[in-house]
N, C-alpha and C. Protein backbone atom coordinates (compact mmCIF):
# COMPACT_ATOMS: atom_id res chain seq x y z
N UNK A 1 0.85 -1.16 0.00
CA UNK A 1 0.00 0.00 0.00
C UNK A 1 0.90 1.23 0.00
N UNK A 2 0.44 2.38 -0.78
CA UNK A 2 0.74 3.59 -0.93
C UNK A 2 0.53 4.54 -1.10
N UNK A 3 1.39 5.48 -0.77
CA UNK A 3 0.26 6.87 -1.29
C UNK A 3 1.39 8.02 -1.66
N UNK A 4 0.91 9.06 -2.35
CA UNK A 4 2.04 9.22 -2.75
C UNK A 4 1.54 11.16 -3.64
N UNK A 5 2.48 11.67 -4.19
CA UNK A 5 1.98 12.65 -5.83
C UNK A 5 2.85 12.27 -6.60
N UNK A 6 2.06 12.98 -7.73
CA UNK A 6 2.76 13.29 -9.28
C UNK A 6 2.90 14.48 -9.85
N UNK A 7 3.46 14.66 -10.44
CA UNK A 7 3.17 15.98 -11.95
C UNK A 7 2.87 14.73 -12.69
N UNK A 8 1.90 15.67 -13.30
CA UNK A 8 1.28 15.15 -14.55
C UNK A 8 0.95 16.37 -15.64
N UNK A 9 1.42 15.86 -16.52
CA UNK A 9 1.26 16.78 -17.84
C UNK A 9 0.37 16.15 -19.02
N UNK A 10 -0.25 16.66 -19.81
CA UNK A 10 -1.14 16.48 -21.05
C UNK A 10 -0.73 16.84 -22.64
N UNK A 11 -1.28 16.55 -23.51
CA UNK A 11 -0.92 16.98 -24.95
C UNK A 11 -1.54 18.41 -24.51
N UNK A 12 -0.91 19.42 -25.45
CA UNK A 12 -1.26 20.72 -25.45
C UNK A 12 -1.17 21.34 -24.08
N UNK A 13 -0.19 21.17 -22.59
CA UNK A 13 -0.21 21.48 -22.04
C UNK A 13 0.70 22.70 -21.69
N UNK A 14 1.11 23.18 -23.11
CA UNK A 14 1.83 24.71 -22.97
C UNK A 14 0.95 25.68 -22.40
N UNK A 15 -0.47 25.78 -23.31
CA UNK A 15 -1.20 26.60 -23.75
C UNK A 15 -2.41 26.54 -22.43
N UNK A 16 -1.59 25.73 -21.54
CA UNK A 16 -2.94 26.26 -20.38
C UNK A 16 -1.88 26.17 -18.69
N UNK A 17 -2.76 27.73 -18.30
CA UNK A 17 -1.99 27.89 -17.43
C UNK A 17 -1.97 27.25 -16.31
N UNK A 18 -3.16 26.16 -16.27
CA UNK A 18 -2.64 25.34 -15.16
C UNK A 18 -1.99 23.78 -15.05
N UNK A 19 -1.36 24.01 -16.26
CA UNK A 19 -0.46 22.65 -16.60
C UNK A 19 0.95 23.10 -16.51
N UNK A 20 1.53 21.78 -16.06
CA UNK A 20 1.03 20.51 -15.70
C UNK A 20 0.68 20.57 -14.08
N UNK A 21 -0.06 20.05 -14.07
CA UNK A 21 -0.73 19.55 -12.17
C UNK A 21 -0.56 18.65 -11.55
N UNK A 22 -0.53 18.55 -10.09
CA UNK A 22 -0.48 17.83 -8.92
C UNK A 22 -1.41 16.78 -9.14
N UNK A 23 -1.03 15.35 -8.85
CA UNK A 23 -2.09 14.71 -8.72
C UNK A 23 -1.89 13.88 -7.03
N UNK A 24 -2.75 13.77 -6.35
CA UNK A 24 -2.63 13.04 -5.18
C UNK A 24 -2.98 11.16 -6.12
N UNK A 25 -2.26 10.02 -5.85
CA UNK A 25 -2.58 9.14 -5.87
C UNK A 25 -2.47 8.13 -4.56
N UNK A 26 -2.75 6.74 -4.60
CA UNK A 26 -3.34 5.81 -3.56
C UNK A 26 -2.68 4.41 -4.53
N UNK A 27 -1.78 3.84 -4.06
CA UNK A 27 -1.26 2.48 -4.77
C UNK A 27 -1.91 1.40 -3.92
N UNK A 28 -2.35 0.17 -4.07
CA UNK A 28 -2.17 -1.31 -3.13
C UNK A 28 -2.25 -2.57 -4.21
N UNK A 29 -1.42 -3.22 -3.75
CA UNK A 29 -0.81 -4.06 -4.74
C UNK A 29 -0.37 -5.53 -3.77
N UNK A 30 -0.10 -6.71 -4.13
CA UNK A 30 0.41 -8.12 -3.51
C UNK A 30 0.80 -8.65 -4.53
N UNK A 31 1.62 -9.92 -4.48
CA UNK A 31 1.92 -10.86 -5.27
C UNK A 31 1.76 -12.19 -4.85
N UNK A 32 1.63 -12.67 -5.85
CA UNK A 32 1.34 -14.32 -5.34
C UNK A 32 2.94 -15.55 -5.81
N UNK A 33 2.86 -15.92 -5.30
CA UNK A 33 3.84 -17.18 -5.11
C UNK A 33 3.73 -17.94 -6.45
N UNK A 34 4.62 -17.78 -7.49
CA UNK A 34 4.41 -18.96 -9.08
C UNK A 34 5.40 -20.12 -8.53
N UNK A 35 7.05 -19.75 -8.56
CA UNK A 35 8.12 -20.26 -8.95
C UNK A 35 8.91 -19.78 -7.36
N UNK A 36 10.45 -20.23 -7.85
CA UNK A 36 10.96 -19.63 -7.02
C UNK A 36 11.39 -18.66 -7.05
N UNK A 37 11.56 -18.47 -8.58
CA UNK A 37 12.34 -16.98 -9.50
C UNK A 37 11.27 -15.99 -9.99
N UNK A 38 10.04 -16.07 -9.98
CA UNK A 38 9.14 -15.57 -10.58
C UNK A 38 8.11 -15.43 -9.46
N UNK A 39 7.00 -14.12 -9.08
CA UNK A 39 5.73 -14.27 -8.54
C UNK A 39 4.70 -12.90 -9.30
N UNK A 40 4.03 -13.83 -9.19
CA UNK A 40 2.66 -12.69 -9.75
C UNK A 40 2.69 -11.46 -9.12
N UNK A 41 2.01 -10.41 -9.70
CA UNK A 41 2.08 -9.06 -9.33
C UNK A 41 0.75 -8.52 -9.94
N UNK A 42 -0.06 -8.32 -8.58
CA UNK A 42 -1.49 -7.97 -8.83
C UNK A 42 -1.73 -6.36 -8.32
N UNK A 43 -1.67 -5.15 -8.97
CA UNK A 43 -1.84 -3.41 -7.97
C UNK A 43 -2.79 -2.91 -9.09
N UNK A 44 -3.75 -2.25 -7.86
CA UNK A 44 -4.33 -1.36 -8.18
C UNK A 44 -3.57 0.18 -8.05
N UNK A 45 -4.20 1.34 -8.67
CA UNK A 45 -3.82 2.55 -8.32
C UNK A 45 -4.85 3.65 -9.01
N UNK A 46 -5.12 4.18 -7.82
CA UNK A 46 -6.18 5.03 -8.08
C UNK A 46 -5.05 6.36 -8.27
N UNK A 47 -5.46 7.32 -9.35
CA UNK A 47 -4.17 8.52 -9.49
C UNK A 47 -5.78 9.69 -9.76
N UNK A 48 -4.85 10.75 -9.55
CA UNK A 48 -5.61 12.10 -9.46
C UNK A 48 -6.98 12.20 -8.28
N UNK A 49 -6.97 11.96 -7.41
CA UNK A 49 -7.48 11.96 -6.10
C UNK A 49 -8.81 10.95 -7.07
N UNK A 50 -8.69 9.98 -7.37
CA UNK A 50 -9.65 8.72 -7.61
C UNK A 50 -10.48 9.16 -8.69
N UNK A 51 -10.22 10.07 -9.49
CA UNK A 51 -10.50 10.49 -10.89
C UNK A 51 -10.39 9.19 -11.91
N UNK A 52 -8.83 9.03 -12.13
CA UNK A 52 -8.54 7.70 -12.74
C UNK A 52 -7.90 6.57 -12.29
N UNK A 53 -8.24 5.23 -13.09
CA UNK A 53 -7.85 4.31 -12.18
C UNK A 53 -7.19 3.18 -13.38
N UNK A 54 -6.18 2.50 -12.67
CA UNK A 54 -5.02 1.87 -13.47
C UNK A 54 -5.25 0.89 -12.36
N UNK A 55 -4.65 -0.90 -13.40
CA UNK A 55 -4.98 -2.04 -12.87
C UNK A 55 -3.93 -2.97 -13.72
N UNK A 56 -3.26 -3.59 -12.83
CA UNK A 56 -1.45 -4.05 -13.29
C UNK A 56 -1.44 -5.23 -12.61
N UNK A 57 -1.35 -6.17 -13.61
CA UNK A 57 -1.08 -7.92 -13.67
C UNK A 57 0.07 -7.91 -14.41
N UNK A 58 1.34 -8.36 -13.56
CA UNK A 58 2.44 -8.92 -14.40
C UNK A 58 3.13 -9.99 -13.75
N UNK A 59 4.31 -10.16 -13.82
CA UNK A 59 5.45 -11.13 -12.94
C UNK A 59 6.86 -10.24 -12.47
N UNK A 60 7.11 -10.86 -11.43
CA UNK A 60 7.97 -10.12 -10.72
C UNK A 60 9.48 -11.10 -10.72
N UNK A 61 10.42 -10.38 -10.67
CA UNK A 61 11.64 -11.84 -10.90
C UNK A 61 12.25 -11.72 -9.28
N UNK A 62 12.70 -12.59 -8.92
CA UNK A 62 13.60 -12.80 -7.95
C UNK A 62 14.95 -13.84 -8.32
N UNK A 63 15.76 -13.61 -7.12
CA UNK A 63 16.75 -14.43 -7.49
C UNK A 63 16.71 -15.84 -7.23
N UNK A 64 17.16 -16.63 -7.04
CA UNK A 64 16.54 -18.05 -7.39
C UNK A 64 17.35 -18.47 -6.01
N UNK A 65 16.65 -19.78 -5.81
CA UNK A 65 17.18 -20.47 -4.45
C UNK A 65 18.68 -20.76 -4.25
């Protein structure tokens, strides 16, 4: 679990004066057990105070026994 900011910037974000902006975000994330070298990697993350939301399935490496 986390929490955290950003800058965040946009296309065309010369032309407005309130770019680029602060975003407050919120991470929580676990992994699960595959291998000995490998484990799943399941996080959510809510970014721009829960405006938008991002969702991340991959594999994680470790070093091996």
């Amino acid at each position: 679990m986390g929490l955290g900011f950003s800058v965040a910037g946009r296309e065309s974000c010369s032309a407005d004066p309130n770019c680029p902006d602060l975003w407050a975000n919120l991470a929580f994330g676990f992994e699960l057990h595959y291998r000995s070298t490998f484990n799943w990697l399941v996080e959510y993350r809510a970014l721009d105070e829960l405006h938008r939301h991002r969702f991340y399935v991959g594999l994680t490496t470790r070093r091996g026994n």
